[in-house]
Protein backbone atom coordinates (compact mmCIF):
# COMPACT_ATOMS: atom_id res chain seq x y z
CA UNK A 1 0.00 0.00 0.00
CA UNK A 2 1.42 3.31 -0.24
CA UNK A 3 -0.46 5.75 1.31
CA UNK A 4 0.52 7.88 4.06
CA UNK A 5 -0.86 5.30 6.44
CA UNK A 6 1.58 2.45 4.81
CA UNK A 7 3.85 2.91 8.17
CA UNK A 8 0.83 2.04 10.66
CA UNK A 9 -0.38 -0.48 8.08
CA UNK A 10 3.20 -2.22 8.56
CA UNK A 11 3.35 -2.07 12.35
CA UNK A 12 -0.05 -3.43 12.71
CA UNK A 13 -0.10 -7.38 13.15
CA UNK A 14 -3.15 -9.33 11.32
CA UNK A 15 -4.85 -12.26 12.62
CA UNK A 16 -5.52 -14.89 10.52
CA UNK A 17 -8.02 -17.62 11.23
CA UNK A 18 -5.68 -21.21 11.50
CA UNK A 19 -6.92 -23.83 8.36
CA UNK A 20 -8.12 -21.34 6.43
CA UNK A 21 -6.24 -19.62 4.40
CA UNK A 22 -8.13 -20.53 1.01
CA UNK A 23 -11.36 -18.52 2.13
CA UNK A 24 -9.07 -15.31 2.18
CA UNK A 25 -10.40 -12.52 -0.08
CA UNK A 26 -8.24 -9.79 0.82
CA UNK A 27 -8.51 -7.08 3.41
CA UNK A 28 -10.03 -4.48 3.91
CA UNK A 29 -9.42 -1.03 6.09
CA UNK A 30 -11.64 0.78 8.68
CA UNK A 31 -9.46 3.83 9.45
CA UNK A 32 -6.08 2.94 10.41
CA UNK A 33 -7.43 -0.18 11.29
CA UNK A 34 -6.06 -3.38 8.63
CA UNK A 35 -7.91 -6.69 9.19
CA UNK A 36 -8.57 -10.00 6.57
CA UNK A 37 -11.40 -10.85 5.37
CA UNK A 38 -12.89 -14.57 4.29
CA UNK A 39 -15.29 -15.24 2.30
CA UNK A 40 -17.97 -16.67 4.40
CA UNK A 41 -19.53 -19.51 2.11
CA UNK A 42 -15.43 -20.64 1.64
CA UNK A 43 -15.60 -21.04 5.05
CA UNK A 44 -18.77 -22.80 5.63
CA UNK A 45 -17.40 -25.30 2.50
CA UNK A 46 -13.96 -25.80 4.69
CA UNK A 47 -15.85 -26.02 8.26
CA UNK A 48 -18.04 -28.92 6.61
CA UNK A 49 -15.32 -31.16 5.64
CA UNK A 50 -15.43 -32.12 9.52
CA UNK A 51 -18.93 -31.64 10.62
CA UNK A 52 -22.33 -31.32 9.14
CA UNK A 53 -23.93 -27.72 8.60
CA UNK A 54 -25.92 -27.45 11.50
CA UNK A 55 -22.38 -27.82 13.68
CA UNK A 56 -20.94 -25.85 10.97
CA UNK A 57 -23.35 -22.80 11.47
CA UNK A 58 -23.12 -23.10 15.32
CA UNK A 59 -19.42 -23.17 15.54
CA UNK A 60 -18.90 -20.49 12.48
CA UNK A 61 -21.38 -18.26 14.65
CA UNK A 62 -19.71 -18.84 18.11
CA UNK A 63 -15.72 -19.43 17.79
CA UNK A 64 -15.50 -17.47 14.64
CA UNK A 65 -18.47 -14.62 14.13
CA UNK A 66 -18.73 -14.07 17.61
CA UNK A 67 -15.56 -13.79 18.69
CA UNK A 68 -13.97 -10.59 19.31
CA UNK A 69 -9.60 -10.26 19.29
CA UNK A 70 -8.88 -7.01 19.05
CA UNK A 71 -9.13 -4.35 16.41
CA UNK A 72 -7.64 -6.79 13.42
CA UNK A 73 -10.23 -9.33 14.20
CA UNK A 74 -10.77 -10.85 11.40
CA UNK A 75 -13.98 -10.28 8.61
CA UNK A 76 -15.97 -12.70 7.28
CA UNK A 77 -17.73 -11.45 3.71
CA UNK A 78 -20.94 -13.02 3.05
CA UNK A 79 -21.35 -12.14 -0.77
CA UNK A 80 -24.80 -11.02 -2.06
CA UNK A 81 -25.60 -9.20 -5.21
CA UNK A 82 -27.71 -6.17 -4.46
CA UNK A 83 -31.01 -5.62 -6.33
CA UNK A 84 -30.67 -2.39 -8.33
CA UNK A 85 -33.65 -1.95 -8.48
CA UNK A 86 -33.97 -1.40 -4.70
């Protein structure tokens, strides 16, 4: 990035979520803040490898949604197209 925020943007240490590294999209930037974001349906696909999607939903929504680490918690992007008509 260059910017004149590419200094804080170097300091600042991201937190990835551990096994899954495919659902990453990017990041994205809420002030000075930096944090990755998944893509949400990647990460159902990955969590239901191991469980079914009932357990999938609970434990997306309470170890992963739900939890809160900081300012570079990490993002998780559900993607829907928005009516343009709306």
């Amino acid at each position: 990035m260059n910017d004149d925020h590419e200094d804080e943007y170097e300091e600042q240490e991201l937190l990835f979520a551990d096994g899954y590294d495919e659902a990453v999209i990017g990041f994205a930037r809420q002030h000075t803040k930096l944090f990755v974001v998944y893509d949400y349906k990647k990460v159902m696909q990955i969590l239901e490898r191991d469980m079914d999607h009932e357990d999938a939903v609970d434990f997306f929504e309470h170890n992963m949604a739900g939890a809160w680490h900081g300012d570079s918690t990490p993002a998780y992007l559900i993607k829907k197209a928005r009516d343009p008509m709306e």
